[in-house]
C-alpha atoms as a PDB file:
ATOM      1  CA  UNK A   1     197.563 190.807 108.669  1.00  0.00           C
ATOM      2  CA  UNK A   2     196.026 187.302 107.930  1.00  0.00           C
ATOM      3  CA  UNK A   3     193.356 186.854 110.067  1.00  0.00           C
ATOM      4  CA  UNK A   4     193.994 182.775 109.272  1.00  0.00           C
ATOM      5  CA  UNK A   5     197.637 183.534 110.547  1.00  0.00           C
ATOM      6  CA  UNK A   6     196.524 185.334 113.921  1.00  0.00           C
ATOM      7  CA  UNK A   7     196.278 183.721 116.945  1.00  0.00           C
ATOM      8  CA  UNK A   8     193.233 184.072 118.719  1.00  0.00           C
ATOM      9  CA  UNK A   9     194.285 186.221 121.008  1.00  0.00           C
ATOM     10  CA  UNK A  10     195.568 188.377 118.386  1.00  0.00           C
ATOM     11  CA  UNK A  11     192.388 188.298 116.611  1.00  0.00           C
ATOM     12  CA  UNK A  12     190.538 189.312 119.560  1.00  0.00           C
ATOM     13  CA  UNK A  13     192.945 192.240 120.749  1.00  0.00           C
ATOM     14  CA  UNK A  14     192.637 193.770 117.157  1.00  0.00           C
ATOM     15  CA  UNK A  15     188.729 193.517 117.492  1.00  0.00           C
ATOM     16  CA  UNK A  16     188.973 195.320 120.474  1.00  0.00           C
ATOM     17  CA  UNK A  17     191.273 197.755 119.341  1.00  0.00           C
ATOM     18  CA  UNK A  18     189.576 198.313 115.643  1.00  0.00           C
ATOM     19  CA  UNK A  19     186.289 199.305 118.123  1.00  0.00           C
ATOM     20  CA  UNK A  20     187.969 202.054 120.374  1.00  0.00           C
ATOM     21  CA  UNK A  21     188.696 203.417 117.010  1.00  0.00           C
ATOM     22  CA  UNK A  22     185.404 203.865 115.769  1.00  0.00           C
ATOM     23  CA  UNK A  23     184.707 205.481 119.089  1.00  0.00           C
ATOM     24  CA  UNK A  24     187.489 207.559 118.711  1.00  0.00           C
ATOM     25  CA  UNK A  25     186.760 208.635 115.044  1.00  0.00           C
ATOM     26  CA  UNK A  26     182.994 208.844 115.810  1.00  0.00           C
ATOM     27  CA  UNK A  27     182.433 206.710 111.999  1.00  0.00           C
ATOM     28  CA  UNK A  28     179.030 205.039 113.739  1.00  0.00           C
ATOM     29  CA  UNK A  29     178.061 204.135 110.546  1.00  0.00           C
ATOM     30  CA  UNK A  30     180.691 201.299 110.711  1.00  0.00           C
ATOM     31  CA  UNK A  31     179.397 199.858 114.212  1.00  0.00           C
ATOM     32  CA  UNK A  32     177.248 197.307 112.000  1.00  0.00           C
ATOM     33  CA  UNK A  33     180.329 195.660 111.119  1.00  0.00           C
ATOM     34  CA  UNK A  34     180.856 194.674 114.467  1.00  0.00           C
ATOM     35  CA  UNK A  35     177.621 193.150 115.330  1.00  0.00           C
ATOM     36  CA  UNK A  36     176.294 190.138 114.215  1.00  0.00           C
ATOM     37  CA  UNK A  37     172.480 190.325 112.847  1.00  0.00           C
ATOM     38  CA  UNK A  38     171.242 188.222 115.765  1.00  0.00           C
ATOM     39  CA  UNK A  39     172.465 191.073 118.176  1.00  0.00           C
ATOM     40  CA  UNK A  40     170.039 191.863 120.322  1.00  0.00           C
ATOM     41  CA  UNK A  41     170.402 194.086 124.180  1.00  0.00           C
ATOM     42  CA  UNK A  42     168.159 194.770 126.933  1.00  0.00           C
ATOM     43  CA  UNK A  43     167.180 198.441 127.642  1.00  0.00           C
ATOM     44  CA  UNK A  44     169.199 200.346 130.558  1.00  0.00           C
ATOM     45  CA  UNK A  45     165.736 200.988 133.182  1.00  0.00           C
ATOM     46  CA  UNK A  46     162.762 199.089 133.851  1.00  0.00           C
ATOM     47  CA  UNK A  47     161.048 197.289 132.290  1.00  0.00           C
ATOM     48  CA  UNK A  48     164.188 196.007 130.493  1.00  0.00           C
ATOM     49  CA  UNK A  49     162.313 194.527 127.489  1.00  0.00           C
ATOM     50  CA  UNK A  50     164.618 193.586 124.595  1.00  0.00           C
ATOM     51  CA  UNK A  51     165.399 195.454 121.557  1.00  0.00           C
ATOM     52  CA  UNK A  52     165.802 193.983 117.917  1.00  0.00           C
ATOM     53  CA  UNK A  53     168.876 194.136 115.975  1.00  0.00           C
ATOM     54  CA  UNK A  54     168.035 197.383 114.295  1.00  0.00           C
ATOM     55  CA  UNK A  55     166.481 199.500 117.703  1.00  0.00           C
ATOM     56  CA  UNK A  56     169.997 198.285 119.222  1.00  0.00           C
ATOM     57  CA  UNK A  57     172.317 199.413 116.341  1.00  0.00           C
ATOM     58  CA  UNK A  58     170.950 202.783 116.275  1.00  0.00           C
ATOM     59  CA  UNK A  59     171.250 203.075 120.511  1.00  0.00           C
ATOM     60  CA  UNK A  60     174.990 201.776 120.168  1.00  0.00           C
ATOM     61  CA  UNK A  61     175.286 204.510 117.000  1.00  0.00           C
ATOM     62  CA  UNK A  62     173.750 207.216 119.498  1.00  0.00           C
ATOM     63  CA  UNK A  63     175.999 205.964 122.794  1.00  0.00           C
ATOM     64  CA  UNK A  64     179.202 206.329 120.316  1.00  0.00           C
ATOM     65  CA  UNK A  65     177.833 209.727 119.289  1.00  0.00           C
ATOM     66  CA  UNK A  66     177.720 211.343 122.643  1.00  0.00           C
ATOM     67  CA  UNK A  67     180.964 210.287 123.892  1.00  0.00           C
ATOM     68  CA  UNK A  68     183.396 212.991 124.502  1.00  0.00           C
ATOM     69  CA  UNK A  69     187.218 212.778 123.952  1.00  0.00           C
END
């Protein structure tokens, strides 16, 4: 569909929906895709220091990895 033609709502639902997928199909390599190159995330435990775009897309790859269907 034409992502010009989608409501927003729309837009966001198939977001959503396009990312259980890649869960789902376990293609990690695609996660990129998803994340903007200013991503960045804290870590889970103390000291919670913040990881870099790259150190962050390969903990999201490895979190989609382990999950089980």
């Amino acid at each position: 569909m034409n992502l010009a033609k989608m409501t927003d709502s729309a837009k966001i639902r198939d977001i959503i929906y396009n990312y259980f997928e890649l869960a789902k199909t376990k293609e990690i390599e695609k996660i990129a895709e998803f994340l903007d190159s200013s991503f960045t995330k804290f870590d889970d435990s103390p000291p919670y220091d913040r990881r870099d775009f790259e150190r962050a897309l390969m903990l999201e790859q490895l979190q989609f990895a382990s999950l089980s269907d």
